[in-house]
Every structure is written in C-alpha cells, then in structure tokens.
Protein backbone atom coordinates (compact mmCIF):
# COMPACT_ATOMS: atom_id res chain seq x y z
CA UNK A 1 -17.57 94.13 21.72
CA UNK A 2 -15.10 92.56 18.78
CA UNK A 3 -18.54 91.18 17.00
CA UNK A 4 -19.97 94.73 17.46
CA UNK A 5 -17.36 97.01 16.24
CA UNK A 6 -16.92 94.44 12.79
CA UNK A 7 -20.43 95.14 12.55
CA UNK A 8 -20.54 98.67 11.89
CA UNK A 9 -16.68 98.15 10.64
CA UNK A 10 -15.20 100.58 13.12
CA UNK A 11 -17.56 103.72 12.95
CA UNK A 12 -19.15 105.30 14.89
CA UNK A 13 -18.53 103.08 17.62
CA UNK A 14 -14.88 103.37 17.03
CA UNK A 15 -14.84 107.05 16.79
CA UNK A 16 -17.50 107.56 19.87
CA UNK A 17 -14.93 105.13 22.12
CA UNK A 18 -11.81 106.35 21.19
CA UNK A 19 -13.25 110.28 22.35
CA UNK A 20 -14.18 108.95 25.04
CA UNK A 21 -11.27 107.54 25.92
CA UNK A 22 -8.90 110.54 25.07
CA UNK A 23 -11.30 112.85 27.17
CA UNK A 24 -10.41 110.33 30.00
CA UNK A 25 -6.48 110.67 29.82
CA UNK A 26 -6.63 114.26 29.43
CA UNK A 27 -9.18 114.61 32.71
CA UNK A 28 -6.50 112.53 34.70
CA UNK A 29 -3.44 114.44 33.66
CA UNK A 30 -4.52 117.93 34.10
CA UNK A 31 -6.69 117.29 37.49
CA UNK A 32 -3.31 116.19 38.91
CA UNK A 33 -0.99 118.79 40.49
CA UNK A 34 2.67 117.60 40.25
CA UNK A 35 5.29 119.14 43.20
CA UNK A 36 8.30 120.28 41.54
CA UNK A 37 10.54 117.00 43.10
CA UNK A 38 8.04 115.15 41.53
CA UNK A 39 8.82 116.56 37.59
CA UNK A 40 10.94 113.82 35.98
CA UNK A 41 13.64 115.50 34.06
CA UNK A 42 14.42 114.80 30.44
CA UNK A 43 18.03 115.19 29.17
CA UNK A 44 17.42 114.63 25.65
CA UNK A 45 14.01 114.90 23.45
CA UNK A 46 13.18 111.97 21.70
CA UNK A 47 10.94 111.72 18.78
CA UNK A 48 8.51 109.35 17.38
CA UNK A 49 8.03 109.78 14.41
CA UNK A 50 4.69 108.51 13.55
CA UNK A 51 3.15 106.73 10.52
CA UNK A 52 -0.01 107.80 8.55
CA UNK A 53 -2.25 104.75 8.99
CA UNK A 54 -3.83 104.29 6.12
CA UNK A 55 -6.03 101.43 6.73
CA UNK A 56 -9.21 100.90 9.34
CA UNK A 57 -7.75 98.77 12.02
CA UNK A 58 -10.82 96.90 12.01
CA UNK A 59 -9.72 95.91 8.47
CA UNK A 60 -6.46 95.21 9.22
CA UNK A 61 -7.76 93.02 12.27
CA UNK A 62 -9.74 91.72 9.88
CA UNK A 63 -6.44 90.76 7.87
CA UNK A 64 -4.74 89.67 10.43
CA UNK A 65 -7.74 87.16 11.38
CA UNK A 66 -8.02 86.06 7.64
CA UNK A 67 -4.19 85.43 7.87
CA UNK A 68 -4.55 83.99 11.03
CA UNK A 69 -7.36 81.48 9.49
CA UNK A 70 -5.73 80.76 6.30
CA UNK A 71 -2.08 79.99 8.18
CA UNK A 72 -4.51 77.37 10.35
CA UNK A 73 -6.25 76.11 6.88
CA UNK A 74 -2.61 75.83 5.73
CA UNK A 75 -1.55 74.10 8.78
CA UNK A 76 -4.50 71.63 8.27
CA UNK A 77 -3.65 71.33 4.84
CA UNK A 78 -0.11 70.44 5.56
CA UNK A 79 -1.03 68.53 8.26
CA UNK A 80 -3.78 66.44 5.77
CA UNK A 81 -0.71 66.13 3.41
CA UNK A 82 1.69 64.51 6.17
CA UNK A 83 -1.58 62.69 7.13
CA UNK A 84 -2.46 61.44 4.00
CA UNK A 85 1.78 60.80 3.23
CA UNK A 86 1.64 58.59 6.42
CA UNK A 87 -1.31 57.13 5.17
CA UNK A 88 0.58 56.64 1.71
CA UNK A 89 3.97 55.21 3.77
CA UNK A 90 1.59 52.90 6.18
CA UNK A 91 -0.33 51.85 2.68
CA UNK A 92 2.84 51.21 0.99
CA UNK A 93 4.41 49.29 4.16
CA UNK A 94 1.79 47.30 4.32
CA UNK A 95 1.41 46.66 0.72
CA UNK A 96 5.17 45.55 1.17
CA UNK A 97 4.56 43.55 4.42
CA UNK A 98 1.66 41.78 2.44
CA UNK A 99 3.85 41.40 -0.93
CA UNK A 100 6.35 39.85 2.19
CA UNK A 101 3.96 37.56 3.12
CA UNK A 102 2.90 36.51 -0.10
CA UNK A 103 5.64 35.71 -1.36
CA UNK A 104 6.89 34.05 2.05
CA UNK A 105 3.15 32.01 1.67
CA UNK A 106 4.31 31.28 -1.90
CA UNK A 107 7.52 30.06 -0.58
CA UNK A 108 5.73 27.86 2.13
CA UNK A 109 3.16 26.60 -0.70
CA UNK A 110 5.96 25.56 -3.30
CA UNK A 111 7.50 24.26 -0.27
CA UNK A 112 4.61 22.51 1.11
CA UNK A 113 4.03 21.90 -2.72
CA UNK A 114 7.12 19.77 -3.52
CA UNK A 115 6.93 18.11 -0.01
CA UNK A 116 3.68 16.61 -0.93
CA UNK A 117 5.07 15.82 -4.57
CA UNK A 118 7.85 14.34 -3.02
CA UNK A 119 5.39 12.44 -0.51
CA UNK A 120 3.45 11.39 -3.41
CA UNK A 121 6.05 10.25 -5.54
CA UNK A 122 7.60 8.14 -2.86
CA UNK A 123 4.13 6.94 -1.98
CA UNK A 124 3.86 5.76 -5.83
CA UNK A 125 6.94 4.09 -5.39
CA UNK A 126 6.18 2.07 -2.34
CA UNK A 127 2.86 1.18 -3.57
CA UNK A 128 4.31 0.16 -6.67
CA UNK A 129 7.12 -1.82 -5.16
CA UNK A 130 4.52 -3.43 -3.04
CA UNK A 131 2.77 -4.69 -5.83
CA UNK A 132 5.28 -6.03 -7.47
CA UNK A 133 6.18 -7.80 -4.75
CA UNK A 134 2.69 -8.83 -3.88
CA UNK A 135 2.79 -10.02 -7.71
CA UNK A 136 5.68 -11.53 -7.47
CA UNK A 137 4.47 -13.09 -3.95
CA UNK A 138 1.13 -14.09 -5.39
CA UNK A 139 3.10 -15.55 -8.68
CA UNK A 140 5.18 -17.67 -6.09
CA UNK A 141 2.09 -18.55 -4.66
CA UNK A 142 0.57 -19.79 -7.30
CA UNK A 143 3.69 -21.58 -8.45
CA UNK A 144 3.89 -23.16 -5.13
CA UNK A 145 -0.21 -23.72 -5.29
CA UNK A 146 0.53 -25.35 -8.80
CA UNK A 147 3.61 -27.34 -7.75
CA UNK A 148 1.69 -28.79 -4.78
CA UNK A 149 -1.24 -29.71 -7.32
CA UNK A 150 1.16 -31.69 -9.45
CA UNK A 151 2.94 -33.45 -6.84
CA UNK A 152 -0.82 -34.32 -5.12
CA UNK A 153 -1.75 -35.09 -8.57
CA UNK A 154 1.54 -37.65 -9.13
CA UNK A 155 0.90 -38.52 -5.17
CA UNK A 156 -2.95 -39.68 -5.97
CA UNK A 157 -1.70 -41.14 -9.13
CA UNK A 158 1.00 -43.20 -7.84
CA UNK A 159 -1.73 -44.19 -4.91
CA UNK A 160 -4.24 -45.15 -6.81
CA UNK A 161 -1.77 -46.99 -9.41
CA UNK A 162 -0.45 -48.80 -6.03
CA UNK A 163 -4.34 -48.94 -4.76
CA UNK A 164 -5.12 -50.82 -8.45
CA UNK A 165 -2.30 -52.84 -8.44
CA UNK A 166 -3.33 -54.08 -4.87
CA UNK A 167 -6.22 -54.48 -5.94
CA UNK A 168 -5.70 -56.48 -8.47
CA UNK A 169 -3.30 -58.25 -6.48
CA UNK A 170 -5.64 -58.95 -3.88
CA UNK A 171 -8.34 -59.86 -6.16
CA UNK A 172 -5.76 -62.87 -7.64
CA UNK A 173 -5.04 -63.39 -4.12
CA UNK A 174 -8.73 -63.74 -3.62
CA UNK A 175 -9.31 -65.71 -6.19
CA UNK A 176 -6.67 -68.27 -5.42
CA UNK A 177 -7.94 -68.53 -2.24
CA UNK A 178 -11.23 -68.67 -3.26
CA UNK A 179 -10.64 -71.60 -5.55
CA UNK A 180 -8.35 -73.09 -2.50
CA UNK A 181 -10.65 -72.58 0.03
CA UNK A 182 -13.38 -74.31 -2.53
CA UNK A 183 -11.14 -77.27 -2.86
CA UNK A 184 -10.71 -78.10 0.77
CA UNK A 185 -14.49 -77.38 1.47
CA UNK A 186 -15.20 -79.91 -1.15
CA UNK A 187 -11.98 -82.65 0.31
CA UNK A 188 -13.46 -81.94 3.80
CA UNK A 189 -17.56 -82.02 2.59
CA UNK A 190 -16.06 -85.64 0.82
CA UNK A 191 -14.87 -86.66 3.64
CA UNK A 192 -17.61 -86.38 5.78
CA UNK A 193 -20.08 -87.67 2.93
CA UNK A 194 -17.72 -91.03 3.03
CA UNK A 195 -18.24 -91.40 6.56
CA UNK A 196 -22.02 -90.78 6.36
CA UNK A 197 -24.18 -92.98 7.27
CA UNK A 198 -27.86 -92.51 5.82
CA UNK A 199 -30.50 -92.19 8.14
CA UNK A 200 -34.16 -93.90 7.33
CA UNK A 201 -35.67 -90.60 7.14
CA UNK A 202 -33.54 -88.41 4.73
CA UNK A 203 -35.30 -86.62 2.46
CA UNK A 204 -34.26 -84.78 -0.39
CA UNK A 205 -34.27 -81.15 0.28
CA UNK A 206 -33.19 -81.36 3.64
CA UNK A 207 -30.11 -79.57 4.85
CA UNK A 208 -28.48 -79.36 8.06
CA UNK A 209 -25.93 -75.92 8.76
CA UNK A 210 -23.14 -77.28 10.93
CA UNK A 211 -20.03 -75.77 12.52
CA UNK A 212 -16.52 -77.25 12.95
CA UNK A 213 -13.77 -75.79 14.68
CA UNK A 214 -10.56 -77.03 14.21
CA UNK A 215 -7.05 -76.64 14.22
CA UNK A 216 -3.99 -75.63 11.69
CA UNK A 217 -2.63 -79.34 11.12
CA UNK A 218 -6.78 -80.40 10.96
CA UNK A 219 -7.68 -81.62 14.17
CA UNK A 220 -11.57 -81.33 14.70
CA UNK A 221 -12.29 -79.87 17.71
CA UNK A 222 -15.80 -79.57 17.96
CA UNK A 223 -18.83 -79.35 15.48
CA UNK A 224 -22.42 -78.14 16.11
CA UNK A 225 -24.93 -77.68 14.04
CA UNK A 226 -26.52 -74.56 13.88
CA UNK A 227 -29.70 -74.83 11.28
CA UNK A 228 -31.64 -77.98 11.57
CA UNK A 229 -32.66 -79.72 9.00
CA UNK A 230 -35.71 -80.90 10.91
CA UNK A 231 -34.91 -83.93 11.90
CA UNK A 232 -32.85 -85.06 14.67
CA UNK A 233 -31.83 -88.36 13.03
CA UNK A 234 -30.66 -86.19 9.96
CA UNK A 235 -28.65 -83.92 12.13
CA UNK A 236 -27.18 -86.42 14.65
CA UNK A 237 -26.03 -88.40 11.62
CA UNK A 238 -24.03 -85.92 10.32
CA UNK A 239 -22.27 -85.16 13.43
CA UNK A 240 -21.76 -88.95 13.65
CA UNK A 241 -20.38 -88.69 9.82
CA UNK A 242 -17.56 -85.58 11.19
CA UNK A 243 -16.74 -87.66 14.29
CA UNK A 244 -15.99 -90.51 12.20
CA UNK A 245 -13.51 -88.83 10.82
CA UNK A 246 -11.56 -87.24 13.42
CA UNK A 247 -9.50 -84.77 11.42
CA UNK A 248 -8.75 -83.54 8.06
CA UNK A 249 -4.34 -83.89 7.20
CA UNK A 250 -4.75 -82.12 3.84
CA UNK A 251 -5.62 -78.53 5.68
CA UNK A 252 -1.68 -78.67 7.09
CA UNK A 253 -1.00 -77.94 3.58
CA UNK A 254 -2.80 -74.47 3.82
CA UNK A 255 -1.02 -71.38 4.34
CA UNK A 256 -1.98 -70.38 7.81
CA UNK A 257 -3.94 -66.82 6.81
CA UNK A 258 -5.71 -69.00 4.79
CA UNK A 259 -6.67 -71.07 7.48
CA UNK A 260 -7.84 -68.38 9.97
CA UNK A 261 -9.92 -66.71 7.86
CA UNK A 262 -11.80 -70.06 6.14
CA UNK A 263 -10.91 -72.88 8.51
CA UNK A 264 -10.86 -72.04 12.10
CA UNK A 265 -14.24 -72.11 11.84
CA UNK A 266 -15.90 -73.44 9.07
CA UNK A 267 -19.52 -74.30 8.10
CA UNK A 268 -20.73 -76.15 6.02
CA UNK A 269 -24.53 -76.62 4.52
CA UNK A 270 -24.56 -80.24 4.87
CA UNK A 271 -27.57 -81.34 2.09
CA UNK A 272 -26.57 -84.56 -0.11
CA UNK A 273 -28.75 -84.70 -2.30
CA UNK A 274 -27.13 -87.10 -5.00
CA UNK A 275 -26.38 -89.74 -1.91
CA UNK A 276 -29.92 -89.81 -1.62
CA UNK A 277 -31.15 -90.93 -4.61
C-alpha cells in the first residue's frame, strides 16, 4: 500500500482513506450509548494545540526515507573509511613486519656473510699453511732425496774405487800366480821329461792329457791319463816317467791357495816334441 500511495504521492488515495477512516470513528462513537457511571469526568481541560502541517506526509516520509538512506550510505561510507583505515594500519603493519624481516634477513645475510668470509679466510689460511708446509716438506724431501743421491753416489764411488783396486789387486795376484803356477808346471813337466823314457813308437804330434793328484809338500798320489795319445806305449810311458819320480819337493814352497786351486789336481798335456827329434 506504501508503493501505491508514493505513486499517486498521497492523493486521492490519501484523501479517499483518511474519509473513510474518520466516517469509521465517528459511526463507533455516536452508535454507542454511554450510562451516566460510565462518563469519565474531566477536572481540568487540556489543550492541544495543534500545528499547521505544511508538508504532504508522503513527502516527508519520503524525507525521512532519503535521510534514512543517506545516514546508511553514510554509515557505509564511514564504515569503507574504517575499512579502508584498517586496510591502511594492516598495510602499514605489514609493510613494517616485512621492513622487520628484511632487515632481520639483512642481519642474518651480513651475518651469514662474514661467517662465510671468516670461513673463507681461515680456509685460505690453512690451505696456505699447508702448502707451505707441503713445500717445505717436499723441499726436505728433496734435500733428503738429494743427500741420499750423494752419499749413494760417494757409496758407489768408494765401491767401485775398492772394486778397481781389487781388481787390480787381484789381477797382480793373478798374474803372480799365473807366472808361479807356470813355473812349477814347467819344474814338474821337467821332471817328468827327465824321467821319460822314449817309447819306439813316439811320434811327433802326439800328446797324451794326464792327471796327477797330489799333496801340499808334493807327494804324487795318483795320475791317469785322461786323453790318449793313441798309443798305449806312449801313454803307459808317461805314467812310467811320473812314477819314476815319486814326488815333486819344490811345490812345499807354494802358498797353500795356490796349491788348491793349480796343484791338487793338475794336468798336464804331456807332448815332447823337442825330445823327439
């Protein structure tokens, strides 16, 4: 009914309802008959004193509704503005809170920063302590290397000075013996020439390879021959010759070394060649 009387803005609806409802009141008062205990009894008249409207109700409702619609848009308004100043304080808290953690993250990284300068510094340290001592272990090393190379060097120096030397010694040594050992062969190859006695067939050219043993003051012990010289006359001859002379005195004279090695047991190529011609 609100919608309907804005429509026509309050007449003739208005009018037409409030007639009717006038006629209404009246109808009920006057078609009631009051008993006299009944009358209500007024000590003192009171007045209204009414008030010229001057407006349409419907206008002022209107108003009123207008009011009432632009307190609510100022109510939104003011709550958009507490909204939007939250909005502003959360904004600004959290720009804070993040400024916080930025600069705590900056604190952490410069931390964390001169940590791992600190790290790295000590790390450049250690690594260059170790290779100083890794030079200076390598230096010793190679001091030690060429130390050891000297004294091997003097070492194989001195032996080989000591190997010459014994060399040479034992090459005079050799050749002492060598010219001893030739002289007895030749006293004791003499010996058993004088005692020879020349078989019918000797030949020149023939040669007979016998063995005597004997002993350090020159005892013969036993002789043998080991390479005919292709005939048994020839070779029994010659073992005839070194039985005829039983020993050999001059080989007491020898130093015993000399001895073992050359006259223990000696051979002899028995071929006289000059007794046969």
């Amino acid at each position: 009914m609100m919608g309907w009387l804005l429509k026509y803005d309050g007449y003739p609806p208005g009018v037409l309802f409030t007639l009717i409802l006038h006629g209404g009141l009246l109808l009920f008062i006057f078609s009631k008959q009051l008993e006299p205990d009944e009358y209500i009894k007024i000590d003192k008249q009171q007045y209204l004193q009414a008030m010229s409207v001057q407006q349409n109700p419907q206008k002022l409702r209107k108003i009123e509704i207008n009011r009432l619609q632009q307190q609510q848009a100022d109510q939104r308004k003011r709550d958009l503005d507490r909204q939007a100043a939250a909005k502003r304080e959360n904004e600004r808290k959290a720009q804070q809170e993040a400024e916080q953690v930025a600069q705590q993250k900056a604190v952490e990284k410069a931390q964390k920063d001169a940590e791992q300068k600190r790290k790295a510094d000590a790390d450049r340290v250690a690594k260059a302590n170790a290779d100083k001592q890794k030079q200076a272990a390598a230096e010793a090393e190679r001091q030690k290397q060429a130390a050891e190379a000297e004294r091997q060097r003097q070492l194989t120096a001195a032996q080989e000075l000591k190997q010459q030397q014994e060399r040479a010694v034992q090459q005079q040594n050799q050749a002492a013996e060598t010219n001893l050992v030739s002289q007895y062969a030749a006293i004791i190859q003499q010996l058993i020439e004088r005692n020879w006695v020349i078989p019918p067939d000797a030949r020149n050219g023939m040669v007979a390879v016998v063995e005597i043993r004997m002993t350090p003051v020159g005892d013969i012990t036993s002789s043998t021959i080991t390479r005919s010289s292709g005939s048994a006359v020839f070779d029994r001859s010659v073992i005839q010759a070194i039985d005829r002379v039983e020993r050999f005195p001059e080989l007491r004279d020898l130093p015993i070394a000399v001895f073992e090695r050359n006259f223990r047991v000696f051979t002899l190529n028995f071929a006289p060649e000059e007794l046969l011609r």
